[in-house]
Protein backbone atom coordinates (compact mmCIF):
# COMPACT_ATOMS: atom_id res chain seq x y z
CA UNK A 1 2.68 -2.09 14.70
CA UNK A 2 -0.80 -2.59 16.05
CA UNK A 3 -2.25 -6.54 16.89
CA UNK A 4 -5.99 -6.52 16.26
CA UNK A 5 -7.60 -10.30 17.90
CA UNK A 6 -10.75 -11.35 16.08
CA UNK A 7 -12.76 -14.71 16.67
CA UNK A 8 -12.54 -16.98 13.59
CA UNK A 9 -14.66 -20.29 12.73
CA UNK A 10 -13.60 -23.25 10.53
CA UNK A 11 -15.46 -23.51 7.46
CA UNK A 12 -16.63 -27.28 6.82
CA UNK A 13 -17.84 -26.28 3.44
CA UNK A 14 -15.64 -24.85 0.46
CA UNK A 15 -16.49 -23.39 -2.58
CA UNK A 16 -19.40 -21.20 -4.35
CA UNK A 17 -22.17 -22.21 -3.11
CA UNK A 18 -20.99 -22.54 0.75
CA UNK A 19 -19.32 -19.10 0.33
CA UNK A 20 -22.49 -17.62 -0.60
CA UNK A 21 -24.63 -18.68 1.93
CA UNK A 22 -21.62 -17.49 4.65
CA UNK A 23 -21.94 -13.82 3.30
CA UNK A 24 -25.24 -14.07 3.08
CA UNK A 25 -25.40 -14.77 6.59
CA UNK A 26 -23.14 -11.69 7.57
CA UNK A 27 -19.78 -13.73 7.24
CA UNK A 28 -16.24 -13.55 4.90
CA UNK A 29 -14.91 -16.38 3.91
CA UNK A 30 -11.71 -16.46 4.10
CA UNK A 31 -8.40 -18.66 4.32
CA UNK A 32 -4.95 -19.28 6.60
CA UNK A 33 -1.89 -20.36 4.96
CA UNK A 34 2.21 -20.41 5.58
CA UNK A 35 3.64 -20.78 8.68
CA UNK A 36 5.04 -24.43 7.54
CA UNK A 37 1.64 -25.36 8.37
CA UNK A 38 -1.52 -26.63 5.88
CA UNK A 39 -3.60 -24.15 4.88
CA UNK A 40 -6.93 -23.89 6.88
CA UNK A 41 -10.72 -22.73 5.98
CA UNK A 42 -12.31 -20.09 8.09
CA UNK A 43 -15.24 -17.59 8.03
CA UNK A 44 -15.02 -14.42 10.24
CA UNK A 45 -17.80 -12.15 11.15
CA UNK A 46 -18.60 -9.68 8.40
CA UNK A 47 -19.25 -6.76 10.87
CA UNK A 48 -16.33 -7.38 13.49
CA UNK A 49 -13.50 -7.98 10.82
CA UNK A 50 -14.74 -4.59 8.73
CA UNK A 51 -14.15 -2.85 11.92
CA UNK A 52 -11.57 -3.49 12.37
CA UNK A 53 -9.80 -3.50 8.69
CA UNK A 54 -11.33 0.35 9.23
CA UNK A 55 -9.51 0.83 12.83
CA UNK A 56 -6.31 -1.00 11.04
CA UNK A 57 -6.67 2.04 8.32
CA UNK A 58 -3.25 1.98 6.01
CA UNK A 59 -1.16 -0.29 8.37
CA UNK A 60 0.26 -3.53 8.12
CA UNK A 61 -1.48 -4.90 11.19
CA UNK A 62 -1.14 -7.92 12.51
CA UNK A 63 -3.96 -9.90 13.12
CA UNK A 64 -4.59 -12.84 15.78
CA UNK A 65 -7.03 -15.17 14.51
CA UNK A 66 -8.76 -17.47 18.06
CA UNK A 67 -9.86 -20.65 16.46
CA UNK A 68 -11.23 -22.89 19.17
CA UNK A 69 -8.67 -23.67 21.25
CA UNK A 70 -5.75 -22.39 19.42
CA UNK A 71 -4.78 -19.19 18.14
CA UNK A 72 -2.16 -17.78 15.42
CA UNK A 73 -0.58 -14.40 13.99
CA UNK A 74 -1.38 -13.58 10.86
CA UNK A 75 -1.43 -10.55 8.25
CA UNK A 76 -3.75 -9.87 5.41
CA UNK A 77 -2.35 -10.38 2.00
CA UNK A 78 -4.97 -10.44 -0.64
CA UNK A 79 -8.73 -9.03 -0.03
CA UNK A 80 -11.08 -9.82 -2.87
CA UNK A 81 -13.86 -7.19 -3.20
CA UNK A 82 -17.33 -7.10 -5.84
CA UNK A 83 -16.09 -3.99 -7.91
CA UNK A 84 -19.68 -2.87 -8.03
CA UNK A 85 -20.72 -3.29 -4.54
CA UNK A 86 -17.62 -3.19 -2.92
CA UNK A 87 -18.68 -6.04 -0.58
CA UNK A 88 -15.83 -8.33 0.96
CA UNK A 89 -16.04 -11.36 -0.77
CA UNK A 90 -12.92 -13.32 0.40
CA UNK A 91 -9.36 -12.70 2.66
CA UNK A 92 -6.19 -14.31 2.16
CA UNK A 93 -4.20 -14.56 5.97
CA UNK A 94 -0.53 -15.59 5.92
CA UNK A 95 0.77 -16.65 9.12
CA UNK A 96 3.66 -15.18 10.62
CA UNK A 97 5.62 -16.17 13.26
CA UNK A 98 6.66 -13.07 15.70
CA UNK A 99 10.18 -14.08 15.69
CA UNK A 100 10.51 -14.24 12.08
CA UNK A 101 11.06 -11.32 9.22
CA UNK A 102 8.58 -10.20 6.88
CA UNK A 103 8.56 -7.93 3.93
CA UNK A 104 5.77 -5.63 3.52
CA UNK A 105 4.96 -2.05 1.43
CA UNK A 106 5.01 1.32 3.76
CA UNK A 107 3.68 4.85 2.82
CA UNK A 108 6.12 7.44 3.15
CA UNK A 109 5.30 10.71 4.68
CA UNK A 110 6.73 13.89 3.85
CA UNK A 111 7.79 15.87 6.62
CA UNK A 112 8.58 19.80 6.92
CA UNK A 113 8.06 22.69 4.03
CA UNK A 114 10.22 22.20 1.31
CA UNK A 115 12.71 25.41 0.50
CA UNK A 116 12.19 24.87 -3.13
CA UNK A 117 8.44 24.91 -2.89
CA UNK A 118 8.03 28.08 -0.44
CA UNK A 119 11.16 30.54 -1.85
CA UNK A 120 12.06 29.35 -5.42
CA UNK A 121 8.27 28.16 -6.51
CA UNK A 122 9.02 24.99 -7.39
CA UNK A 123 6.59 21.92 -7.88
CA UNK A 124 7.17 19.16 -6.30
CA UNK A 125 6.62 15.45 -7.41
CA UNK A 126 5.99 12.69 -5.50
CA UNK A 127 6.96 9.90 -7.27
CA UNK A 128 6.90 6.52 -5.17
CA UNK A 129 4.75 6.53 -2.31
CA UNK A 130 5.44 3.08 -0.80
CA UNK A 131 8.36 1.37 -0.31
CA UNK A 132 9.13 -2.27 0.54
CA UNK A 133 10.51 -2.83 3.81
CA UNK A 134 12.02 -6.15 5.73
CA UNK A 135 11.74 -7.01 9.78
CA UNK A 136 10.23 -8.56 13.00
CA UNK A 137 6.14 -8.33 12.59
CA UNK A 138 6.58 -6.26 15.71
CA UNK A 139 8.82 -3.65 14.16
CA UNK A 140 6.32 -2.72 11.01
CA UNK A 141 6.70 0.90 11.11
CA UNK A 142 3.76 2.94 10.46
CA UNK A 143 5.34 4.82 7.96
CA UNK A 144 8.81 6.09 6.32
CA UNK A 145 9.82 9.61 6.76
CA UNK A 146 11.57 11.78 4.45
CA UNK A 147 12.59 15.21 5.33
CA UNK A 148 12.17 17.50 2.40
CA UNK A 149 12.80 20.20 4.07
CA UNK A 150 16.22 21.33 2.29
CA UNK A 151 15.08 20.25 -1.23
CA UNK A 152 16.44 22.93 -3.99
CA UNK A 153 14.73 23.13 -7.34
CA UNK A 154 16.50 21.16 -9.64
CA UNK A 155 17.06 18.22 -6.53
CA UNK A 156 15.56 14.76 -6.02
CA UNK A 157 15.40 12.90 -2.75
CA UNK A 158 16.31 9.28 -2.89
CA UNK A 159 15.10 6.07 -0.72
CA UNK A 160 18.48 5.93 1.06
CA UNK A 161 17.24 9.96 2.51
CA UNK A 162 14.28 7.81 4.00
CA UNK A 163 14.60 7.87 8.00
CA UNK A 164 13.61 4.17 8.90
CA UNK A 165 13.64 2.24 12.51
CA UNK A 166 15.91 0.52 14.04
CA UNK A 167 15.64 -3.40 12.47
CA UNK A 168 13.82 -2.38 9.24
CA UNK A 169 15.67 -2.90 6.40
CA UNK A 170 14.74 -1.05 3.04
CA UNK A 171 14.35 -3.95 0.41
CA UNK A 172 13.87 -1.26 -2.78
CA UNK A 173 16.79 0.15 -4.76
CA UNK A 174 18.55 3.13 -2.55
CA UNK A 175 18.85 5.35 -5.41
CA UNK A 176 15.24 4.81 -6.67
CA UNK A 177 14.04 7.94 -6.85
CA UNK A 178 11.31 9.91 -4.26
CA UNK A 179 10.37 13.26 -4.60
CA UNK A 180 11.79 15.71 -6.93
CA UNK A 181 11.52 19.27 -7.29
CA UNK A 182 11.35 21.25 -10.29
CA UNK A 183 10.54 24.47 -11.95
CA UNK A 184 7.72 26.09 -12.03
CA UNK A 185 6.20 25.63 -15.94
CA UNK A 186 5.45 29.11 -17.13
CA UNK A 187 2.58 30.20 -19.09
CA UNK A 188 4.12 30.48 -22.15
CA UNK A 189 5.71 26.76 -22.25
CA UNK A 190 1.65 25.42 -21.55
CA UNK A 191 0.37 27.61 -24.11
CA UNK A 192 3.01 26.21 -26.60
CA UNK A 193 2.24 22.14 -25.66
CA UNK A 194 -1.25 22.72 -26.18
CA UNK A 195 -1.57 24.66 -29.56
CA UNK A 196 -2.72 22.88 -32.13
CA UNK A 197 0.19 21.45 -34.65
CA UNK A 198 0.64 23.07 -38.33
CA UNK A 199 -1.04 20.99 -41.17
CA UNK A 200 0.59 21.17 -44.42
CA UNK A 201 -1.62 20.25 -47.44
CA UNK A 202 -0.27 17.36 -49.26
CA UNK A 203 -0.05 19.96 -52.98
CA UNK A 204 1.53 22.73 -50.90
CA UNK A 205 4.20 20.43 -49.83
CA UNK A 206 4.70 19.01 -53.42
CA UNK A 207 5.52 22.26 -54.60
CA UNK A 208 7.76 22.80 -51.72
């Protein structure tokens, strides 16, 4: 888990027209809920808080927001972007408390050569790429690792082969279903899904 500080203001003003004089002076608007607390109005500078969503990259970082005097832990939950311009136009915090579970979604990365892959030529398909994952904000792994290294054609690796931390708890189904490996599709099978399909004249089939 990485903690990233930024500086956050209160916003006074809510709503279109204060939001769009806030990004058009270089800052998101955004807002801080949970926690058994109200939920709060800030705006954070544009520049610092992209640099750090960049340093952050796929993680589930944890964020402390300095208000004033006070300060709280927070994660990002929902960040609404212009699909055009892909500017940050708003960012949902929930506050968490560091003593306190939370579930979030981690990548998993595959980890050796698979057998099936290098000696039997086998394809292998990734099928879920994120699980969903429950423990202490300071425990958010980085990622969950699955060795495929043993994988035969004609296996599957299931979330319950994921290697996870100490105090994470896997929240998905543990049979639901990974990677799995199959064979190679030969020339011949393509050839046949692509051709075009026989079409029998409507007469022809009369007299049939």
């Amino acid at each position: 888990m990485s903690e990233l500080t930024i500086e956050v203001q209160k916003r006074e003003k809510t709503g279109k027209g204060p939001n769009r004089r806030a990004r058009s002076g270089g800052l998101i608007p955004a807002v801080v809920y949970g926690g058994g607390k109200e939920s709060v109005a800030i705006q954070i500078d544009r520049k610092s808080m992209l640099d750090l969503m960049k340093k952050a990259g796929s993680e589930n970082p944890i964020y402390l927001l300095k208000l004033a005097d006070s300060e709280r832990h927070a994660m990002i939950r929902e960040v609404q972007v212009e699909p055009l311009s892909r500017q940050v136009l708003h960012i949902d915090f929930q506050r968490v408390l560091m003593d306190q579970k939370v579930r979030v979604q981690i990548p998993v990365e595959l980890v050796g050569v698979c057998y099936g892959v290098k000696t039997q030529g086998g394809v292998l398909d990734f099928v879920n790429r994120e699980i969903q994952v429950e423990c202490l904000p300071g425990d958010i792994p980085k990622q969950a690792e699955l060795d495929i290294t043993n994988l035969h054609v004609g296996q599957h690796a299931e979330a319950r082969d994921l290697k996870l931390p100490a105090g994470v708890i896997l929240l998905d189904d543990a049979d639901k279903v990974i990677v799995s490996l199959s064979h190679a599709r030969t020339e011949e099978a393509e050839a046949a899904d692509n051709a075009e399909p026989e079409v029998v004249k409507k007469g022809k089939a009369d007299e049939a």
